[in-house]
Protein backbone atom coordinates (compact mmCIF):
# COMPACT_ATOMS: atom_id res chain seq x y z
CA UNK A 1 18.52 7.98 13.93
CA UNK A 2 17.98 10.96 16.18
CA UNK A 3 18.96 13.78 12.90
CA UNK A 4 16.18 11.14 10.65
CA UNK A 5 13.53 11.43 13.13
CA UNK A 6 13.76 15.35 14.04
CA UNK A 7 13.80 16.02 10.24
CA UNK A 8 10.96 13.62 9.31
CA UNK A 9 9.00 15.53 12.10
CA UNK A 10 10.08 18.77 11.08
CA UNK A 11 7.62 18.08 8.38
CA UNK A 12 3.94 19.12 9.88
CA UNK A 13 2.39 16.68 6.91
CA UNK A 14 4.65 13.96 7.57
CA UNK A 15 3.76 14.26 11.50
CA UNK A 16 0.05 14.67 10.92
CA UNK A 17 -0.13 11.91 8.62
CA UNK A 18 1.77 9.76 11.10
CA UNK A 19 -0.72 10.62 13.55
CA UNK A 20 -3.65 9.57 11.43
CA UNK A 21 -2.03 6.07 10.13
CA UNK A 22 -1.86 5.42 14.16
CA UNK A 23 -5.09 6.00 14.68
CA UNK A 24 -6.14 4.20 11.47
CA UNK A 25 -3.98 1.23 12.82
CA UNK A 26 -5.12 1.61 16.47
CA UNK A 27 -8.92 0.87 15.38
CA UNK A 28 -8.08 -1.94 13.08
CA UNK A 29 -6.13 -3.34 16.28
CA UNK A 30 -8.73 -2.62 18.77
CA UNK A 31 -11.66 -3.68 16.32
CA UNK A 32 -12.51 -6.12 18.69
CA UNK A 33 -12.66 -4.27 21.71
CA UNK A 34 -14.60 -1.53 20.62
CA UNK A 35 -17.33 -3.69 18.70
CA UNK A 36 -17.61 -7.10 20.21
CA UNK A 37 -19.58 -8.25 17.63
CA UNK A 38 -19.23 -9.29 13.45
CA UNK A 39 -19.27 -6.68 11.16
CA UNK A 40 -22.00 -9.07 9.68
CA UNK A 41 -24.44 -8.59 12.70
CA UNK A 42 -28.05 -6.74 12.16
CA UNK A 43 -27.33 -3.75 15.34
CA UNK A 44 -30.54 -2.27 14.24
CA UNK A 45 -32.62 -1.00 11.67
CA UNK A 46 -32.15 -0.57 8.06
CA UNK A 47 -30.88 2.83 6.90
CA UNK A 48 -30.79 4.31 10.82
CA UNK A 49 -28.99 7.47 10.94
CA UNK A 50 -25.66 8.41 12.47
CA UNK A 51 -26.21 8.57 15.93
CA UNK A 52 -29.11 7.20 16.41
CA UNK A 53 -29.66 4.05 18.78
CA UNK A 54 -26.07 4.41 19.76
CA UNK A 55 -24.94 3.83 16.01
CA UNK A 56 -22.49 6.46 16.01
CA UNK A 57 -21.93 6.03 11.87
CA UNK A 58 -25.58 4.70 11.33
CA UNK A 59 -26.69 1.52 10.03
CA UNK A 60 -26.72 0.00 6.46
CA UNK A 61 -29.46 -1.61 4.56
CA UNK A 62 -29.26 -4.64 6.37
CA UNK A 63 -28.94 -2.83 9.76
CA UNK A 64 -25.59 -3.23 10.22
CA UNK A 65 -23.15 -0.91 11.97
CA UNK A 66 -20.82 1.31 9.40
CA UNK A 67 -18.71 2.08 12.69
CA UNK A 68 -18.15 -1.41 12.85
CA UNK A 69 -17.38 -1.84 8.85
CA UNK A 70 -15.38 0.67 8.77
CA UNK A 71 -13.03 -0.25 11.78
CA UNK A 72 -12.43 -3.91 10.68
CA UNK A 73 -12.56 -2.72 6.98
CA UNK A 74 -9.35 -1.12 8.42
CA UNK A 75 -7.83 -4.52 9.43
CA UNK A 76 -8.66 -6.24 5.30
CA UNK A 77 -7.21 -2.31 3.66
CA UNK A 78 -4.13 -2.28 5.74
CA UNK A 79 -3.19 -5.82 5.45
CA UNK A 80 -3.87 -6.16 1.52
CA UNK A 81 -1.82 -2.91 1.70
CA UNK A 82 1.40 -3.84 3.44
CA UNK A 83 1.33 -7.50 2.46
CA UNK A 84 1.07 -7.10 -1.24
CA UNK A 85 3.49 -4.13 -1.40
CA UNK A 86 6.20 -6.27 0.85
CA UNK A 87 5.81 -8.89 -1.83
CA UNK A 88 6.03 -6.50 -4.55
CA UNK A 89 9.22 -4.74 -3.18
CA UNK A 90 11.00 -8.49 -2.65
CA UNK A 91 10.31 -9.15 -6.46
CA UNK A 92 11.08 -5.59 -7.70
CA UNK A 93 14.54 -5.43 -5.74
CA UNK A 94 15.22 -9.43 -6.97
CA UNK A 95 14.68 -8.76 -10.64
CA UNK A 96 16.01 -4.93 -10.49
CA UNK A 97 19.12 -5.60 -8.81
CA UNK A 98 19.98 -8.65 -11.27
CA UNK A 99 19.65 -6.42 -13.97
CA UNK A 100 21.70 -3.58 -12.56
CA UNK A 101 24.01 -5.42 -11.94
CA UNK A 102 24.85 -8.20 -14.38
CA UNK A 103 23.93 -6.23 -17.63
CA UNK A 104 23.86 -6.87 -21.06
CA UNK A 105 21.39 -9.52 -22.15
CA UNK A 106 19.87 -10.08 -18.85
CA UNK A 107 19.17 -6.75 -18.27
CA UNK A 108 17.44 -6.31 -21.45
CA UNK A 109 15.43 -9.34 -21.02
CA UNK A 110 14.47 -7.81 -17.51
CA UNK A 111 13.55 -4.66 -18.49
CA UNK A 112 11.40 -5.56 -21.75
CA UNK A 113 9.67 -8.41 -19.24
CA UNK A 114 9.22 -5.45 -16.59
CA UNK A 115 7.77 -3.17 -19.76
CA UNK A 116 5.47 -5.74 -21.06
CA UNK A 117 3.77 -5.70 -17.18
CA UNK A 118 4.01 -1.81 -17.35
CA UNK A 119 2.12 -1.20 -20.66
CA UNK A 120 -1.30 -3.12 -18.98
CA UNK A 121 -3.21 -0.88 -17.05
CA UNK A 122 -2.50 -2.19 -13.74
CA UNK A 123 -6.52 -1.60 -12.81
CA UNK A 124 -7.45 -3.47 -15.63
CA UNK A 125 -4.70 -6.52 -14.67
CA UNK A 126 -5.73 -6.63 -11.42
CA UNK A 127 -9.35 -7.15 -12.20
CA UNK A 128 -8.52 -9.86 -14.75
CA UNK A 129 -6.26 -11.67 -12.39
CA UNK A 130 -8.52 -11.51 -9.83
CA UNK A 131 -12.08 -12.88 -12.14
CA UNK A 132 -10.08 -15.54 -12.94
CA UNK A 133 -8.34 -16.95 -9.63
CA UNK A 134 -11.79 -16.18 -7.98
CA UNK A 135 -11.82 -13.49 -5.44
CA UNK A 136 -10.22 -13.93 -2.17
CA UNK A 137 -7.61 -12.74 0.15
CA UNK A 138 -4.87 -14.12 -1.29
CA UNK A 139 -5.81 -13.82 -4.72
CA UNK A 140 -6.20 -9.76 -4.04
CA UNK A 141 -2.86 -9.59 -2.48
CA UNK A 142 -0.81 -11.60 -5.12
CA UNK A 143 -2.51 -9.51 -8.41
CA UNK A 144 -2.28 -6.31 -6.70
CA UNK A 145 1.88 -7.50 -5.96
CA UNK A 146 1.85 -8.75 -9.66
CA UNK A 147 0.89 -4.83 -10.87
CA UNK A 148 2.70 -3.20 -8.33
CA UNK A 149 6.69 -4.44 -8.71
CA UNK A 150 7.53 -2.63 -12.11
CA UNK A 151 8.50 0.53 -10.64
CA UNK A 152 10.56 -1.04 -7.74
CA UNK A 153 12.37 -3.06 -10.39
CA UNK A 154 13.33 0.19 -12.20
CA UNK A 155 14.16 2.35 -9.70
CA UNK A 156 16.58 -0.38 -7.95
CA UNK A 157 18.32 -1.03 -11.53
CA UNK A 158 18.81 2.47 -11.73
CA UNK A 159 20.79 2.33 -8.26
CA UNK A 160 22.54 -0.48 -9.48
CA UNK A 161 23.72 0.88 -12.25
CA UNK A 162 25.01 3.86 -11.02
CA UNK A 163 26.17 2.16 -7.70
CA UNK A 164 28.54 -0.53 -9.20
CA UNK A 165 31.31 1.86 -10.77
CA UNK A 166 31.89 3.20 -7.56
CA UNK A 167 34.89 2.94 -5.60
CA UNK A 168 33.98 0.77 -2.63
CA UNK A 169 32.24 -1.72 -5.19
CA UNK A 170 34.86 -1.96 -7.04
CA UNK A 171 37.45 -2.25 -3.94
CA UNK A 172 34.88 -5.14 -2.73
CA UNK A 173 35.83 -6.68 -6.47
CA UNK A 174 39.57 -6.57 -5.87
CA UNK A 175 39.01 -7.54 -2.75
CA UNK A 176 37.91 -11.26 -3.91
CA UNK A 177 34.00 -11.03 -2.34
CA UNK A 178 31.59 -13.28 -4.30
CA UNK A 179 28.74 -11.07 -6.64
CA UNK A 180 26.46 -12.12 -3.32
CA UNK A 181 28.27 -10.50 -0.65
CA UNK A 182 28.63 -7.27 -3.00
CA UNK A 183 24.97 -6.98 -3.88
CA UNK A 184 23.52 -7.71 -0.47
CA UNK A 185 26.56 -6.00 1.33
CA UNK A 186 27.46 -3.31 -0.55
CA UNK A 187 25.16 -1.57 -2.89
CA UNK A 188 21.88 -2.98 -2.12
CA UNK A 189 22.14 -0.83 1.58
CA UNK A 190 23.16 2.12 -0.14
CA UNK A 191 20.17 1.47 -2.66
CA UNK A 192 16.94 1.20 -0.07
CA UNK A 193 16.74 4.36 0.23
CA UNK A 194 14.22 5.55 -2.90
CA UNK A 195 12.53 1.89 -2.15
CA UNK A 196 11.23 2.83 1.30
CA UNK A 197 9.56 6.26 0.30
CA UNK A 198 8.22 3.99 -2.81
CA UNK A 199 7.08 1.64 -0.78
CA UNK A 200 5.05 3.69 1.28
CA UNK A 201 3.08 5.33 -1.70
CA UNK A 202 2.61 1.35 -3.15
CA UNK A 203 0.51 0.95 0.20
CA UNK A 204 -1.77 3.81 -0.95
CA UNK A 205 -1.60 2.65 -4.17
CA UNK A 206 -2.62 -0.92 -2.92
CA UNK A 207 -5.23 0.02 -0.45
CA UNK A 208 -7.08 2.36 -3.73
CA UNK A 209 -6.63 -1.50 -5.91
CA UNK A 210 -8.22 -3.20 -3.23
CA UNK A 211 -10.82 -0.54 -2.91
CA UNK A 212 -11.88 -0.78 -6.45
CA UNK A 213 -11.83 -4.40 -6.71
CA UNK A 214 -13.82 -4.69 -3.56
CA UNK A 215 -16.47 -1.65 -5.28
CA UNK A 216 -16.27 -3.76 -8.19
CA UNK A 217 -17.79 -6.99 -6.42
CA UNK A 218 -14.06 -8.27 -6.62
CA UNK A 219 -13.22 -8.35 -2.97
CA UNK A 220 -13.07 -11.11 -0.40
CA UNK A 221 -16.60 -12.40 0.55
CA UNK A 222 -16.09 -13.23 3.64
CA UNK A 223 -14.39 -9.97 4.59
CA UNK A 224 -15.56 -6.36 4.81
CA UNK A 225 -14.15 -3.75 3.33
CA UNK A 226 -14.35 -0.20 2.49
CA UNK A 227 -15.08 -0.66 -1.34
CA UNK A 228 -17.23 -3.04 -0.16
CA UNK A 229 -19.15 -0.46 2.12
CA UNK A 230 -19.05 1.83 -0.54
CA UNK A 231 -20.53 -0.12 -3.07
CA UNK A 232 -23.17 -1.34 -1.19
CA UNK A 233 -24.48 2.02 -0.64
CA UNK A 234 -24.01 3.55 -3.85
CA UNK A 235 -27.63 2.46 -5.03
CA UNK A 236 -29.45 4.33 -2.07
CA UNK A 237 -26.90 7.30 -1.69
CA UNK A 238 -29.70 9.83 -2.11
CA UNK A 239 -31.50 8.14 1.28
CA UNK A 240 -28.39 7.29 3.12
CA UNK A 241 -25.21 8.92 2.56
CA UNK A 242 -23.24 7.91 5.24
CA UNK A 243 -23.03 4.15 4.24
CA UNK A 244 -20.83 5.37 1.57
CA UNK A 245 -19.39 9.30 2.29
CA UNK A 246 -17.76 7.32 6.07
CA UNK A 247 -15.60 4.81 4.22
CA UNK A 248 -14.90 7.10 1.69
CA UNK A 249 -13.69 9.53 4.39
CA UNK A 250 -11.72 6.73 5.90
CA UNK A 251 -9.98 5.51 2.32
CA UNK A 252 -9.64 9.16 1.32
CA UNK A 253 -7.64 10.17 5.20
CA UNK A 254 -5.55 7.18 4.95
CA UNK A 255 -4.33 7.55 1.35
CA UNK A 256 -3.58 10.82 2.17
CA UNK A 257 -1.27 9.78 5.15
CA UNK A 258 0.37 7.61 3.78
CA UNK A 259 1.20 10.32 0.66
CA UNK A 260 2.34 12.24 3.96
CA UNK A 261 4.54 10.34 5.24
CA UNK A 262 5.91 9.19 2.31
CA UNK A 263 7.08 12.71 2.06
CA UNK A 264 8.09 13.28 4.88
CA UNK A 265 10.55 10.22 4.75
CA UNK A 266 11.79 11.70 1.26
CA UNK A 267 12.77 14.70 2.78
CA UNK A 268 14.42 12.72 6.00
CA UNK A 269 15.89 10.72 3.62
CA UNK A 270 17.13 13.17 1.13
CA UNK A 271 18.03 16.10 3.02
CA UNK A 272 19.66 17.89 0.31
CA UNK A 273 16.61 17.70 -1.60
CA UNK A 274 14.56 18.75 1.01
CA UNK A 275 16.52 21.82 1.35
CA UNK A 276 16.09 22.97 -2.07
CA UNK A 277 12.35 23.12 -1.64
C-alpha cells in the first residue's frame, strides 16, 4: 500500500488533481455551511457582478448566487458521476466476465449485444433515454450507466480471456472449486486493475453527460447543476460572463482531475508501464 501510494504521488498531476477533487468534494460537503440558504434564493440583484454585495461569483438573472450554484452543483455532478459509473462498472464486469470466461456462443452473443450499444453515440442515447423517461435524477444516472458499461465489459473479457489459461486458474480447476469461487476468487482480483483507472475517467466522462443533458434542458428540475448554470447564461453571455465562464471553470478543473488521477493510478498500478514513459 505504502510502494502504491509513494508512486501515485510521485506523479505531480496525479497529486494536484487529488488535491483539486478534495476541494471539489469538500464544497459539495460543506455546501450547507458555507451558504445557508437554496441555491434557488434571490441574494440580490439580477446580473450583479462578482464581488459585489458580498456575491463573491455574482448573481444570475434571477439574482441568485453562482457561488452558491456552483458549490451544490458540485453535490448533483459528483453524485450522477460516481453513482452511474458504479452501476456501469457492476454491469460491465457481470456481462464481461461471463463472456471471458464461458466462451463460445455466449461470448458472441455478449459481445455483438455490447457492439450494438457501442455503435449509438452514447450523447445521442443518453438524450433519447432521458426525453423519454422524463428528466430526473434517477433517470440521468441509469442512461448515463446504460452508455457507459461497453468499455468495462470489453476490457474485463479481455482479462478473462487471457487470465483463465493460467496456471493458478487452472490449478483452482483441478482443484474441484465451483466456476463461482474461480471467477470471484481467482481472476476477477487479478482483473480490477485496468477497471479502476477506467472507472475513474467514466466519472469525467459522466459528469461531461450530465453536463450536456443538464445544458440541454435535460437535467433534474429540482436540482442545480453546472450545465444548468451554464445554459442559463448562455443567452446574456455578452452582459454577464461569469454566470457561465464559473461553472465552466468548475466542470473544466474537475474533469481534468479526475483525467489526473486516473493517471496517476495507471502508473501506480502499472509500474512497468510507467517506467517506460
Amino acid at each position: 500500500m505504502g510502494e502504491f501510494a509513494g508512486t501515485f504521488l510521485r506523479n505531480r498531476g496525479a497529486a494536484v488533481g487529488l488535491v483539486v477533487l478534495a476541494l471539489v468534494g469538500l464544497a459539495a460537503a460543506t455546501a450547507d455551511l458555507l451558504f445557508p440558504f437554496s441555491p434557488w434564493d434571490m441574494r440580490g440583484g439580477p446580473f450583479m457582478r462578482p464581488g459585489e454585495m458580498d456575491l463573491l461569483l455574482g448573481s444570475d438573472s434571477l439574482g441568485r448566487d453562482v457561488a452558491a450554484g456552483i458549490a451544490y452543483g458540485a453535490r448533483v455532478s459528483l453524485l450522477i458521476g460516481a453513482v452511474s459509473t458504479a452501476v456501469a462498472v457492476l454491469v460491465g464486469i457481470t456481462l464481461g466476465a461471463v463472456a471471458g470466461y464461458a466462451g463460445g456462443v455466449v461470448d458472441d452473443a455478449i459481445m455483438r449485444f455490447t457492439e450494438f450499444f457501442q455503435t449509438v453515440p452514447s450523447f445521442l442515447l443518453a438524450v433519447v433515454l432521458v426525453a423519454i423517461f422524463s428528466p430526473s435524477l434517477s433517470s440521468i444516472v441509469a442512461a448515463i450507466a446504460i452508455v457507459s458499461w461497453p468499455p468495462v465489459a470489453r476490457v474485463i473479457r479481455a482479462e478473462f480471456l487471457s487470465l483463465r489459461s493460467r496456471e493458478f486458474v487452472q490449478a483452482a480447476e483441478v482443484l474441484g472449486r465451483s466456476r463461482t469461487a474461480i471467477v470471484f476468487r481467482e481472476i476477477l482480483p487479478n482483473a480490477l486493475s485496468p477497471i479502476i483507472v477506467l472507472a475513474s475517467l467514466m466519472v469525467a466522462s459522466a459528469i461531461l453527460l450530465e453536463s450536456g443533458l443538464s445544458f440541454l434542458g435535460l437535467g433534474d428540475p429540482n436540482m442545480i447543476s453546472w450545465g444548468f448554470m451554464i445554459g442559463a447564461g448562455r443567452s446574456v453571455i455578452r452582459i454577464a460572463w461569469w454566470m457561465s465562464v464559473f461553472p465552466g471553470v468548475a466542470i473544466f478543473l474537475t474533469v481534468l482531475a479526475l483525467n489526473l488521477v486516473g493517471e496517476g493510478l495507471s502508473d501506480a498500478l502499472n509500474p512497468r508501464l510507467a517506467r517506460r514513459r
